[in-house]
PDB file of N, CA and C in Angstrom:
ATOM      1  N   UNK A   1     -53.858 152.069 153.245  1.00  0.00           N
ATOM      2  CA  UNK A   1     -52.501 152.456 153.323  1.00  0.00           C
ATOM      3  C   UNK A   1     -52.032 152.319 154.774  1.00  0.00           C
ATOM      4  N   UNK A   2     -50.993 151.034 155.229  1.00  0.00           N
ATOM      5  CA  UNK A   2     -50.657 151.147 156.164  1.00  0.00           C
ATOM      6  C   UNK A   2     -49.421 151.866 156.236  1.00  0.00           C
ATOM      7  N   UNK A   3     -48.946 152.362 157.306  1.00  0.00           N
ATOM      8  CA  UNK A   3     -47.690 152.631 158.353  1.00  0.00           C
ATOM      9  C   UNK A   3     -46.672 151.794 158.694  1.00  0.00           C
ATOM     10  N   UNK A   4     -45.604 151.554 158.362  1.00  0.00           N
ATOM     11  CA  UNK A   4     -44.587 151.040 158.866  1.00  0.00           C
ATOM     12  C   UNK A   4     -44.234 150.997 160.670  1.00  0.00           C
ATOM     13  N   UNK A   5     -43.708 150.260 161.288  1.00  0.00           N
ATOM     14  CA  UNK A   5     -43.844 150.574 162.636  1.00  0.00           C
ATOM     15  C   UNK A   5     -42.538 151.156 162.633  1.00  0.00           C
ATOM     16  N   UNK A   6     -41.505 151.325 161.813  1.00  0.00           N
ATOM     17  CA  UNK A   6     -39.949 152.395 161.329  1.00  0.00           C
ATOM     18  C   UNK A   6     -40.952 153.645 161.096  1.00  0.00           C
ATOM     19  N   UNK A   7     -41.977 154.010 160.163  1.00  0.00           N
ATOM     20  CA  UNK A   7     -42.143 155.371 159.655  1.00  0.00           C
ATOM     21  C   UNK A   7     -42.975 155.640 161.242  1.00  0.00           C
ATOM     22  N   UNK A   8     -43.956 154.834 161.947  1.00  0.00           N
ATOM     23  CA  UNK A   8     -44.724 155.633 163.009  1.00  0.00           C
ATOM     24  C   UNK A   8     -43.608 155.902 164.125  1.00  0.00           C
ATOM     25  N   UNK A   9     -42.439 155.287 164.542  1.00  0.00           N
ATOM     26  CA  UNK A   9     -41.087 155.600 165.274  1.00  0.00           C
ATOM     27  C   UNK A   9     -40.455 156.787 164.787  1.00  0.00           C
ATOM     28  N   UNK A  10     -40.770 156.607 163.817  1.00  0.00           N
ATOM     29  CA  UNK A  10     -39.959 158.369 163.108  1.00  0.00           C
ATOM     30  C   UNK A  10     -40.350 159.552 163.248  1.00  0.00           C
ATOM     31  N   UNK A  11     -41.937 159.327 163.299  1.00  0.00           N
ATOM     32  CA  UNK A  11     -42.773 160.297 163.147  1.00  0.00           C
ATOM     33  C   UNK A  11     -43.538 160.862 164.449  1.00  0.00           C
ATOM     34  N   UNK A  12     -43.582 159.905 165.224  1.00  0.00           N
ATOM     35  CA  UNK A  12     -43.207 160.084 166.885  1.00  0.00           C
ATOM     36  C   UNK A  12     -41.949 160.929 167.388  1.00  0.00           C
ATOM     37  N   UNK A  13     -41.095 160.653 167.136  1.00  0.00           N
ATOM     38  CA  UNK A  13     -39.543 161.037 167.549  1.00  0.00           C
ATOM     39  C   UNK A  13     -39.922 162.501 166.836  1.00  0.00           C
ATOM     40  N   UNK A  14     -40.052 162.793 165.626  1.00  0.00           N
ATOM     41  CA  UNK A  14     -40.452 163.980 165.128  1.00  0.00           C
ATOM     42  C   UNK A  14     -41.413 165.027 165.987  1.00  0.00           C
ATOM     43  N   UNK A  15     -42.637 164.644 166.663  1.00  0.00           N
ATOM     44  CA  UNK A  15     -43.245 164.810 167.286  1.00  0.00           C
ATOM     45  C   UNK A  15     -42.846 165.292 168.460  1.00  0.00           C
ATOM     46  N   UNK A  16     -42.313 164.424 169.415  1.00  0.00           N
ATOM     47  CA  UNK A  16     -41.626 164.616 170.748  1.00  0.00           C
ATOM     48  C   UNK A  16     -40.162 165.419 170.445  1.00  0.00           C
ATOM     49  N   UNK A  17     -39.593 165.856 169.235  1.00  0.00           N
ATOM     50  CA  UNK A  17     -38.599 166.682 169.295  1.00  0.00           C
ATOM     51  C   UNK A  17     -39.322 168.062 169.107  1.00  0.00           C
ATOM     52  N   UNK A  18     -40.580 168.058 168.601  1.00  0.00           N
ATOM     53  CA  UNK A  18     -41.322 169.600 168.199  1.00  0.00           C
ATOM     54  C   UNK A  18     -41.643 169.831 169.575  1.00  0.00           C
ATOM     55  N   UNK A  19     -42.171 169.371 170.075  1.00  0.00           N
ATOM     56  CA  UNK A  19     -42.907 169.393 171.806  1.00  0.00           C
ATOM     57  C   UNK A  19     -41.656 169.694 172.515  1.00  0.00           C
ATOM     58  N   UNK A  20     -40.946 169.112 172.122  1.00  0.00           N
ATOM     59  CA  UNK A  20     -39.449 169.443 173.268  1.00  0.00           C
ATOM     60  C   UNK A  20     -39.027 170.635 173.167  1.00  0.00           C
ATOM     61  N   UNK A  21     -38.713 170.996 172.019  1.00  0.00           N
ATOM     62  CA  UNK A  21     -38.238 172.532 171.631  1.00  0.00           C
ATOM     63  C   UNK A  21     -39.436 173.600 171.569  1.00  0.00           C
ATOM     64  N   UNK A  22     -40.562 173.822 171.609  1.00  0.00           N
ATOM     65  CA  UNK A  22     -41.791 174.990 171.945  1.00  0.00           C
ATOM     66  C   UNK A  22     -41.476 174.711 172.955  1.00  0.00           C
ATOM     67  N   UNK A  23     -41.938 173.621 174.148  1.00  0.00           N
ATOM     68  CA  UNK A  23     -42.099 174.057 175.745  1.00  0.00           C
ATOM     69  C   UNK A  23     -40.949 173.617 176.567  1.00  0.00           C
ATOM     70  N   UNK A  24     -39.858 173.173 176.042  1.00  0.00           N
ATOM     71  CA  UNK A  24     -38.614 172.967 177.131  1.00  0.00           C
ATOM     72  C   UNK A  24     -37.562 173.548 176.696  1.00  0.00           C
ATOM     73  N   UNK A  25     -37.011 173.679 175.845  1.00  0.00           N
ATOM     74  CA  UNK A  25     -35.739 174.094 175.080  1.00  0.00           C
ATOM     75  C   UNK A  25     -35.855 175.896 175.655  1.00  0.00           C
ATOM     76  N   UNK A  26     -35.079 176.357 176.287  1.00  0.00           N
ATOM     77  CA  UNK A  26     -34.545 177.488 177.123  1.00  0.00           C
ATOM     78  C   UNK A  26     -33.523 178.522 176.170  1.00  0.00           C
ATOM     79  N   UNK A  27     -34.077 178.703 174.514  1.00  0.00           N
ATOM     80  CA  UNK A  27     -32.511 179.404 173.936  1.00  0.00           C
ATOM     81  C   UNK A  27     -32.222 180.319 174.643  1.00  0.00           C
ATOM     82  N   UNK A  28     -31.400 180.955 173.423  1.00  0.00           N
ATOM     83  CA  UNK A  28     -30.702 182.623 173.649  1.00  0.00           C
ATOM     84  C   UNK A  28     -31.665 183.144 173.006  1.00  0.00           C
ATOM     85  N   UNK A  29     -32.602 183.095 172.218  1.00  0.00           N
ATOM     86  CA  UNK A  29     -33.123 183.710 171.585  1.00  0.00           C
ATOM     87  C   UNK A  29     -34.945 184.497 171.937  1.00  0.00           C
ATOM     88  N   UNK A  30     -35.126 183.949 173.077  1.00  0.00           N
ATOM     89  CA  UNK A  30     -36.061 183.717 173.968  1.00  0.00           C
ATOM     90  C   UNK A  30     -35.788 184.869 174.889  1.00  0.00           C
ATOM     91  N   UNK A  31     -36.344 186.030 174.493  1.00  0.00           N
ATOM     92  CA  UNK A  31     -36.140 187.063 175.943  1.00  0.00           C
ATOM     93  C   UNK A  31     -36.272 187.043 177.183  1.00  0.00           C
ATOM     94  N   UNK A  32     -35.550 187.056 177.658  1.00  0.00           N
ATOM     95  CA  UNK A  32     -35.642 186.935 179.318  1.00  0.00           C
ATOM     96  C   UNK A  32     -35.424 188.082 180.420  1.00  0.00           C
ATOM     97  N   UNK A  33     -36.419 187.916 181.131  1.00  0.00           N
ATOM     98  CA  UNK A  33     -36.525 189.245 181.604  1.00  0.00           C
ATOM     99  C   UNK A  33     -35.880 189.109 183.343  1.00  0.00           C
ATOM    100  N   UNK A  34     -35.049 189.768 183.484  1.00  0.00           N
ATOM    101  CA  UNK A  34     -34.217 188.887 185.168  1.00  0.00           C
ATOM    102  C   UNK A  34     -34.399 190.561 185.368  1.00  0.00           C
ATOM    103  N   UNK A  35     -35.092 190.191 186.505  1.00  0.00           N
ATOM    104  CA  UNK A  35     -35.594 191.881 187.689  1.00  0.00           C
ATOM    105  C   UNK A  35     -33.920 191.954 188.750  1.00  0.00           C
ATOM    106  N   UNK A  36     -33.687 193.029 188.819  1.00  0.00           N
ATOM    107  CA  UNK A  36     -32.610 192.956 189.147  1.00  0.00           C
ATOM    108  C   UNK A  36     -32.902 193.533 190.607  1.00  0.00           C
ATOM    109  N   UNK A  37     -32.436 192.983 191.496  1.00  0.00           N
ATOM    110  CA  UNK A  37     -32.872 193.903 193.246  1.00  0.00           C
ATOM    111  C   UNK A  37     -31.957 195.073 193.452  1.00  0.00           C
ATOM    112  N   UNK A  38     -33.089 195.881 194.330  1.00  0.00           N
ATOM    113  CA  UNK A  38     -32.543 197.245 194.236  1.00  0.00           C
ATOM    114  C   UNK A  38     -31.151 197.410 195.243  1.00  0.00           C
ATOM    115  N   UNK A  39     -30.028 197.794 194.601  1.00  0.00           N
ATOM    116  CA  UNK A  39     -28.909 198.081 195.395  1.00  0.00           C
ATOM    117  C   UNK A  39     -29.280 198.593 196.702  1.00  0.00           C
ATOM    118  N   UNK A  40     -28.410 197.893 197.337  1.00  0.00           N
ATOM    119  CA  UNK A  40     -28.351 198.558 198.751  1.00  0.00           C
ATOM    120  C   UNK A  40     -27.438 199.747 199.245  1.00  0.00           C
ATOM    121  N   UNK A  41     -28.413 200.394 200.169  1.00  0.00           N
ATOM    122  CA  UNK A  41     -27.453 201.576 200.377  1.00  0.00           C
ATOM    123  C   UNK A  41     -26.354 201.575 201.597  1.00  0.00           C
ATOM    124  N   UNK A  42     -25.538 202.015 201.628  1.00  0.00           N
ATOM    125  CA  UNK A  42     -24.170 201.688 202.496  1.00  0.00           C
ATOM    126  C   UNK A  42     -24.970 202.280 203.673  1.00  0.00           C
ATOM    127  N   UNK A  43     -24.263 201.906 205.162  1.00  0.00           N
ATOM    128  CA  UNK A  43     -25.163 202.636 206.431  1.00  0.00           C
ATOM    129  C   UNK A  43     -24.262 203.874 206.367  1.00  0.00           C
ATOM    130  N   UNK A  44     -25.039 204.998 207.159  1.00  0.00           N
ATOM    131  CA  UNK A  44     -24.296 205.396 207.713  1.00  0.00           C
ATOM    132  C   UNK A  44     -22.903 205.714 208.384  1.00  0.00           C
ATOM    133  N   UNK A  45     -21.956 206.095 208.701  1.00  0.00           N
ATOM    134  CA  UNK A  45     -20.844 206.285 209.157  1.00  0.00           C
ATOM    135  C   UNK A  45     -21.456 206.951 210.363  1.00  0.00           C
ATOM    136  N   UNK A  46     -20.535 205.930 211.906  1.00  0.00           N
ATOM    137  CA  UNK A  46     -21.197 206.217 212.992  1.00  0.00           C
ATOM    138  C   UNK A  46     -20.094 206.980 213.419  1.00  0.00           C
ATOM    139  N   UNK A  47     -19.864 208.190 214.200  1.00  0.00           N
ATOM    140  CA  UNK A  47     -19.112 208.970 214.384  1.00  0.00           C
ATOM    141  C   UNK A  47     -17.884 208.449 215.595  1.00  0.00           C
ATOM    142  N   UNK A  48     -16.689 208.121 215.420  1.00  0.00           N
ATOM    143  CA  UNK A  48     -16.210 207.089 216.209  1.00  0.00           C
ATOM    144  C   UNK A  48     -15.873 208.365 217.760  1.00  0.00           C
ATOM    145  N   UNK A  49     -15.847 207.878 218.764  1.00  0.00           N
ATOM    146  CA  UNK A  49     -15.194 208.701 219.811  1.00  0.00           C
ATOM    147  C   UNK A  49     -14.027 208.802 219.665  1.00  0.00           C
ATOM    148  N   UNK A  50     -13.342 210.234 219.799  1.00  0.00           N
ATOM    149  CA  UNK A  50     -12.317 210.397 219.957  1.00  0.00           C
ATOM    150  C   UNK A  50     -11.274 210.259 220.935  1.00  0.00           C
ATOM    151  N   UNK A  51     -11.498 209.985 222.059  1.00  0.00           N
ATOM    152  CA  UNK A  51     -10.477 209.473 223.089  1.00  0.00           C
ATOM    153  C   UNK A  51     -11.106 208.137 223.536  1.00  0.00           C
ATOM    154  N   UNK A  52     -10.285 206.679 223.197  1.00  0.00           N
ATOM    155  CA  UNK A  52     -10.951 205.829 223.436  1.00  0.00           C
ATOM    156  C   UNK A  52      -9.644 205.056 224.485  1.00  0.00           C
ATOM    157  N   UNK A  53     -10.490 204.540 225.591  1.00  0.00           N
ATOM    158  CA  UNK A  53      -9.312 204.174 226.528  1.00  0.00           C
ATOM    159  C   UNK A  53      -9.200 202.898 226.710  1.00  0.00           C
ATOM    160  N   UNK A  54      -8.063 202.534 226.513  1.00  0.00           N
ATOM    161  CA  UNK A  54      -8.086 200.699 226.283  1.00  0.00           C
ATOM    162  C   UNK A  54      -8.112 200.266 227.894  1.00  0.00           C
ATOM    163  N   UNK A  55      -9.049 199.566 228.135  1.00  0.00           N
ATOM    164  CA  UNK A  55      -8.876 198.481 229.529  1.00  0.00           C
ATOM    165  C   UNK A  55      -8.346 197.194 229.542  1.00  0.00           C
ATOM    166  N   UNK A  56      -7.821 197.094 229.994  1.00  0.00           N
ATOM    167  CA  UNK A  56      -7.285 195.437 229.850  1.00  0.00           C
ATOM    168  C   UNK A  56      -8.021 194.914 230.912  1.00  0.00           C
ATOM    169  N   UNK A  57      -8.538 193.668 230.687  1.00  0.00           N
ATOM    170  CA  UNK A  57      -9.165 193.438 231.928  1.00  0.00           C
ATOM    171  C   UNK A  57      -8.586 192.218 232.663  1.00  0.00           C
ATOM    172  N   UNK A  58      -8.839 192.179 233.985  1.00  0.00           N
ATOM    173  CA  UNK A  58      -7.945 191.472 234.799  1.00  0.00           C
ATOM    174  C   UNK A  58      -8.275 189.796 234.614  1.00  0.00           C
ATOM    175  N   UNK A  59      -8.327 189.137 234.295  1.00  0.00           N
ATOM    176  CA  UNK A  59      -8.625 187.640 234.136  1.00  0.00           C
ATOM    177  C   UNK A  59      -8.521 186.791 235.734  1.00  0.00           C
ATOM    178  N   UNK A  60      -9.076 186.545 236.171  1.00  0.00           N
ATOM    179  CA  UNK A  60      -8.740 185.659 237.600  1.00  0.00           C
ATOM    180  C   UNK A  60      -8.636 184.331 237.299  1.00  0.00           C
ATOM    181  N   UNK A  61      -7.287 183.915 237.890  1.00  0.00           N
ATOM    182  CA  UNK A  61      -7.133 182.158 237.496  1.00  0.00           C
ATOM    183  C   UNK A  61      -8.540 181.658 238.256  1.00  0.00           C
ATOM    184  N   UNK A  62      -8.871 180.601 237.917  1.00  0.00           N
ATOM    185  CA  UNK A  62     -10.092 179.516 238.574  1.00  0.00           C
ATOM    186  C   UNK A  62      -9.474 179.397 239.958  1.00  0.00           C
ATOM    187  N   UNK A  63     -10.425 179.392 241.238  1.00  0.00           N
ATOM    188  CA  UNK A  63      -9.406 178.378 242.374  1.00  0.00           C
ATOM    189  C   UNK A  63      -8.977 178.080 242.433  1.00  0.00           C
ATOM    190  N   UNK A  64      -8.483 177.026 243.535  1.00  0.00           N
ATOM    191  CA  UNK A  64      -7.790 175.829 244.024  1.00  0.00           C
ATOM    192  C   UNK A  64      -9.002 174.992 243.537  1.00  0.00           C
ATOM    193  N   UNK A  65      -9.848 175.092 244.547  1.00  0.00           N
ATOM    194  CA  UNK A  65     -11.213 173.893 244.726  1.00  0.00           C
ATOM    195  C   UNK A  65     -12.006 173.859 242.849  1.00  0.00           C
ATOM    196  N   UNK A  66     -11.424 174.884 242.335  1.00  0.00           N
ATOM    197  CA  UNK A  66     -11.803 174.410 240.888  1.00  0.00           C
ATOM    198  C   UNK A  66     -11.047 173.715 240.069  1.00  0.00           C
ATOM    199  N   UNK A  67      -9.507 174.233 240.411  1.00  0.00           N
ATOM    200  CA  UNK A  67      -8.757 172.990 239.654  1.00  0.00           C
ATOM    201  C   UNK A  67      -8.608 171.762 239.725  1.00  0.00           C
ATOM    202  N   UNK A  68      -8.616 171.781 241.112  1.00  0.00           N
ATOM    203  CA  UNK A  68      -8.602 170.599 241.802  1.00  0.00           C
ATOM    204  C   UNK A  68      -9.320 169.289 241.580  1.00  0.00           C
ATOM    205  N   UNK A  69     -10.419 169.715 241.060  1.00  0.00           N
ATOM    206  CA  UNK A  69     -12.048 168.961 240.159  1.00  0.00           C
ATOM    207  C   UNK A  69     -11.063 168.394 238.679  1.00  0.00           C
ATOM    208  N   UNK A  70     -10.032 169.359 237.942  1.00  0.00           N
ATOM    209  CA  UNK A  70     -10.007 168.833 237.033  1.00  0.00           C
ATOM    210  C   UNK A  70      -8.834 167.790 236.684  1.00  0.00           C
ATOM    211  N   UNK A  71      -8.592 167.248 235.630  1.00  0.00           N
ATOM    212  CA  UNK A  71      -7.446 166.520 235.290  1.00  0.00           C
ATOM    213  C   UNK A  71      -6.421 167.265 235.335  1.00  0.00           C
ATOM    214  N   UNK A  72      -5.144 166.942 235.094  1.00  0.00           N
ATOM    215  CA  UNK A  72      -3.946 167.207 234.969  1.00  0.00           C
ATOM    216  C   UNK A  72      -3.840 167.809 233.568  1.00  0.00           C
ATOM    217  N   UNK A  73      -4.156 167.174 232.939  1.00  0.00           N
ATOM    218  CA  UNK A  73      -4.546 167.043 231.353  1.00  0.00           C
ATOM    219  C   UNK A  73      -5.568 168.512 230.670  1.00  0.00           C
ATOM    220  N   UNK A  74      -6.505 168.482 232.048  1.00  0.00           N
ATOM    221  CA  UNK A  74      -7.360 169.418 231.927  1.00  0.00           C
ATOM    222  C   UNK A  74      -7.113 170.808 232.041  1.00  0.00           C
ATOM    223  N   UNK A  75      -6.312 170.720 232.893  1.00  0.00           N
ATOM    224  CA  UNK A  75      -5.017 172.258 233.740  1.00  0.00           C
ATOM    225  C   UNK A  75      -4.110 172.628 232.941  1.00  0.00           C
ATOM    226  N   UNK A  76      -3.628 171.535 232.383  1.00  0.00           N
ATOM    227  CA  UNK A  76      -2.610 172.220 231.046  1.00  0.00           C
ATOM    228  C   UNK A  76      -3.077 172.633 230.165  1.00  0.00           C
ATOM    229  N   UNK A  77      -4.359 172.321 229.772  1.00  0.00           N
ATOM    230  CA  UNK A  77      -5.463 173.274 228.804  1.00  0.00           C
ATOM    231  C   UNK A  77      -5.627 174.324 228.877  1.00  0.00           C
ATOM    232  N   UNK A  78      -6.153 174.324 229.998  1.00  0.00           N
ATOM    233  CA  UNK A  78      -6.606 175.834 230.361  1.00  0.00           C
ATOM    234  C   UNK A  78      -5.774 176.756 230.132  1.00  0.00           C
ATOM    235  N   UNK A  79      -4.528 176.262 230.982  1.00  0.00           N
ATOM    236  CA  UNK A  79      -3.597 177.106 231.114  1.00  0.00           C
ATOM    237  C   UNK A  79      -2.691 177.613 229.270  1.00  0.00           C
ATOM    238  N   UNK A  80      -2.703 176.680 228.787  1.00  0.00           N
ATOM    239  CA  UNK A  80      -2.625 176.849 227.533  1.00  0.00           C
ATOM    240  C   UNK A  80      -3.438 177.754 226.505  1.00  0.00           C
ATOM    241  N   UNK A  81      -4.788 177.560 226.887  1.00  0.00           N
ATOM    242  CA  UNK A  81      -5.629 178.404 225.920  1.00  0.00           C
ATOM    243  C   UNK A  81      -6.031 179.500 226.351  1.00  0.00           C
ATOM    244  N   UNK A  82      -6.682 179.383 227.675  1.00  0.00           N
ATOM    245  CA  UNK A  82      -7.197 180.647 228.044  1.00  0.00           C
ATOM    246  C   UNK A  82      -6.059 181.786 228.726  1.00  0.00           C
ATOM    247  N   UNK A  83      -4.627 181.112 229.005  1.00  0.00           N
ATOM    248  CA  UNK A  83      -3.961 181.922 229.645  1.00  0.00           C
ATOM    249  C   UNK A  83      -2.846 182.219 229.080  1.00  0.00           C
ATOM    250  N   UNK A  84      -2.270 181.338 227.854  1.00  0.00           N
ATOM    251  CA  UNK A  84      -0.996 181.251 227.424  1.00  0.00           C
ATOM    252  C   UNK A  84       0.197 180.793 228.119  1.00  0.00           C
ATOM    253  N   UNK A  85       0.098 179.869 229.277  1.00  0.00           N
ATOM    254  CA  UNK A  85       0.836 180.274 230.085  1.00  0.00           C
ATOM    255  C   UNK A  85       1.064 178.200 229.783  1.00  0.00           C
ATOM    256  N   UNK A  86       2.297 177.823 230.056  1.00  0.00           N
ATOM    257  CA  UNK A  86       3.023 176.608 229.217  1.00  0.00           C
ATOM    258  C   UNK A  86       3.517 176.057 230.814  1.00  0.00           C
ATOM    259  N   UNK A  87       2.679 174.677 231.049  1.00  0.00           N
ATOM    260  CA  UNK A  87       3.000 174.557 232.336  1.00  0.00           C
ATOM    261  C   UNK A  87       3.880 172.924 232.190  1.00  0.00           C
ATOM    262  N   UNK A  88       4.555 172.638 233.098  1.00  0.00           N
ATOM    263  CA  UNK A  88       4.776 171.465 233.027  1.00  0.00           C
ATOM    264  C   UNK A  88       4.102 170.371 233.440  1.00  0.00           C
ATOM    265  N   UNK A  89       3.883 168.992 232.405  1.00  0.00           N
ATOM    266  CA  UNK A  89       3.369 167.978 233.034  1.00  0.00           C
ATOM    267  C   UNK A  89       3.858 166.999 233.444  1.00  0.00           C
ATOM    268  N   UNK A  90       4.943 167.241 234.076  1.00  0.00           N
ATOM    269  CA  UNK A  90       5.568 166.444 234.961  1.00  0.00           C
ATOM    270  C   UNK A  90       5.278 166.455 236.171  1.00  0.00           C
ATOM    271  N   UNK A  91       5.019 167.770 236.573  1.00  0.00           N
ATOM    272  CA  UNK A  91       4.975 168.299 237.959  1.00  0.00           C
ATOM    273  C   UNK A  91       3.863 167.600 238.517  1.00  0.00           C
ATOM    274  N   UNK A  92       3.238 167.550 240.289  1.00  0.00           N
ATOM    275  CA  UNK A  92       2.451 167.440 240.626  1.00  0.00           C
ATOM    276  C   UNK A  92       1.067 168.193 240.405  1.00  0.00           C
ATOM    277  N   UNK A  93      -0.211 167.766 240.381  1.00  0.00           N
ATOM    278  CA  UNK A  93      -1.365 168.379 239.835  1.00  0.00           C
ATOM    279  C   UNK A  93      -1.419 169.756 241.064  1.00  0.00           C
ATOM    280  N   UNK A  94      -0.984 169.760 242.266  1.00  0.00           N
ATOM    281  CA  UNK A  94      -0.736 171.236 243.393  1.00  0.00           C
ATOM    282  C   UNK A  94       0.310 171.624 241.959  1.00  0.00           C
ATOM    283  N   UNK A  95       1.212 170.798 241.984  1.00  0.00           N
ATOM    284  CA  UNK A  95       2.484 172.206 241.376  1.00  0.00           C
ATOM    285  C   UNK A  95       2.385 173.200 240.848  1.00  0.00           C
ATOM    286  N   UNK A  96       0.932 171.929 239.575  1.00  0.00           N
ATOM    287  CA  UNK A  96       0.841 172.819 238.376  1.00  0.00           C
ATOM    288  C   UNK A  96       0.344 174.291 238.752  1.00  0.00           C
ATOM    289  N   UNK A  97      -1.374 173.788 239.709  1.00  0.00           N
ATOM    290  CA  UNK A  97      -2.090 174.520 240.013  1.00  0.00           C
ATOM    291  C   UNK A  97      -1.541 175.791 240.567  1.00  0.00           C
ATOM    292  N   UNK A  98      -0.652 175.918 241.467  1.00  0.00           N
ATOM    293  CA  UNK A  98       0.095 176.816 241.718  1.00  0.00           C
ATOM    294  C   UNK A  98       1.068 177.529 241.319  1.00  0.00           C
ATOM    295  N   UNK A  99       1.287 176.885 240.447  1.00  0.00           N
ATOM    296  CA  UNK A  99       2.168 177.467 238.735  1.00  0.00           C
ATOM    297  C   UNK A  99       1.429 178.481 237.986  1.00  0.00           C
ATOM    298  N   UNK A 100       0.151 177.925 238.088  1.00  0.00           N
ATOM    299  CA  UNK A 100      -0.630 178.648 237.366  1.00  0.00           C
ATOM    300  C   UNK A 100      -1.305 179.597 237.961  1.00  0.00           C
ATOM    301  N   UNK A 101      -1.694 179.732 238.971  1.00  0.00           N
ATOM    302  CA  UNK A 101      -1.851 180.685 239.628  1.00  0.00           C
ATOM    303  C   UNK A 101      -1.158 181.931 240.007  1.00  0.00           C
ATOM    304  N   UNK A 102      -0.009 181.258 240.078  1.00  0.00           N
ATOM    305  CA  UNK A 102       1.480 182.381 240.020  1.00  0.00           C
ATOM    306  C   UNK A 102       1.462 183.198 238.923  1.00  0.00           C
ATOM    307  N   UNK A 103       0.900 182.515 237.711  1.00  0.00           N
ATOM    308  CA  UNK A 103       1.677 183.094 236.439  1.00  0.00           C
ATOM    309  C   UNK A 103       0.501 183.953 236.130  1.00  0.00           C
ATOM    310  N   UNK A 104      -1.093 183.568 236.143  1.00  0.00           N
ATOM    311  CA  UNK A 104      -2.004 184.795 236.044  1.00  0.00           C
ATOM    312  C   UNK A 104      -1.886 185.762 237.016  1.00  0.00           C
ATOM    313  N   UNK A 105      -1.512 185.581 237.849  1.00  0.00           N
ATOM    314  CA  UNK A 105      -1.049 186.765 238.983  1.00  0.00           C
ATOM    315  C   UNK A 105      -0.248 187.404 238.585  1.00  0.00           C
ATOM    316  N   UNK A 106       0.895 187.367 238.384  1.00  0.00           N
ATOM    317  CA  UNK A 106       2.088 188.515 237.564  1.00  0.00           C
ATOM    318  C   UNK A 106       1.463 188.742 235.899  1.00  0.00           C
ATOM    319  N   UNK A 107       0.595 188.092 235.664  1.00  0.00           N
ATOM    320  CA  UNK A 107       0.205 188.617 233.865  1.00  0.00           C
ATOM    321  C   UNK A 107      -0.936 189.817 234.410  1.00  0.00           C
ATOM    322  N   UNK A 108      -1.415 189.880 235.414  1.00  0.00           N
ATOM    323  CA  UNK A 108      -2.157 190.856 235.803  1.00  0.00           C
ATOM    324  C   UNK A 108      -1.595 192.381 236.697  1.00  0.00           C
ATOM    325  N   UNK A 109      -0.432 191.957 236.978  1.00  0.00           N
ATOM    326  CA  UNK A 109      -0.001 193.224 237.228  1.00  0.00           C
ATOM    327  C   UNK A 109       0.544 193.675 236.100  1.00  0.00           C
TER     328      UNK A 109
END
């Protein structure tokens, strides 16, 4: 009694679908056990001080002999980010520098 090479394809496929579903197939029906980690506990509450005194602190523009190193390009940066302070780039690279120097000077008093 031979086998068809259709019935041994069938009966294979039969095979590899039983094997698939015992060791791969993941149902709902399959208890699963998920360990859950232990909640964490909130810290402490650190007791805040009651008189807290704001400092502002004084910022010092860079030099002369430091600006001087940089671009034009570079000075309006600065002055832009670290100081807020909106300089013109038209002016000479002294102008600026001394623009800017002016203007962290009165933001500090």
């Amino acid at each position: 009694m031979e086998m068809s090479p259709i019935g041994l394809v069938i009966l294979l496929a039969i095979g590899v679908f039983v094997v698939y579903q015992v060791f791969f197939n993941k149902s709902e029906d399959a208890p699963v056990s998920k360990a859950k980690a232990p909640a964490a506990q909130p810290a402490p509450k650190k007791a805040e001080p009651k008189a807290v005194k704001k400092v502002e602190e004084k910022v010092k523009a860079p030099t002369k002999a430091v600006l001087s190193k940089m671009t034009k390009k570079e000075i309006d940066n600065l002055a832009k980010v670290d100081f807020g302070v909106k300089l013109d780039a038209r002016e000479t690279k002294d102008k600026m520098i001394a623009a800017l120097q002016k203007e962290v000077k009165a933001q500090n008093k």
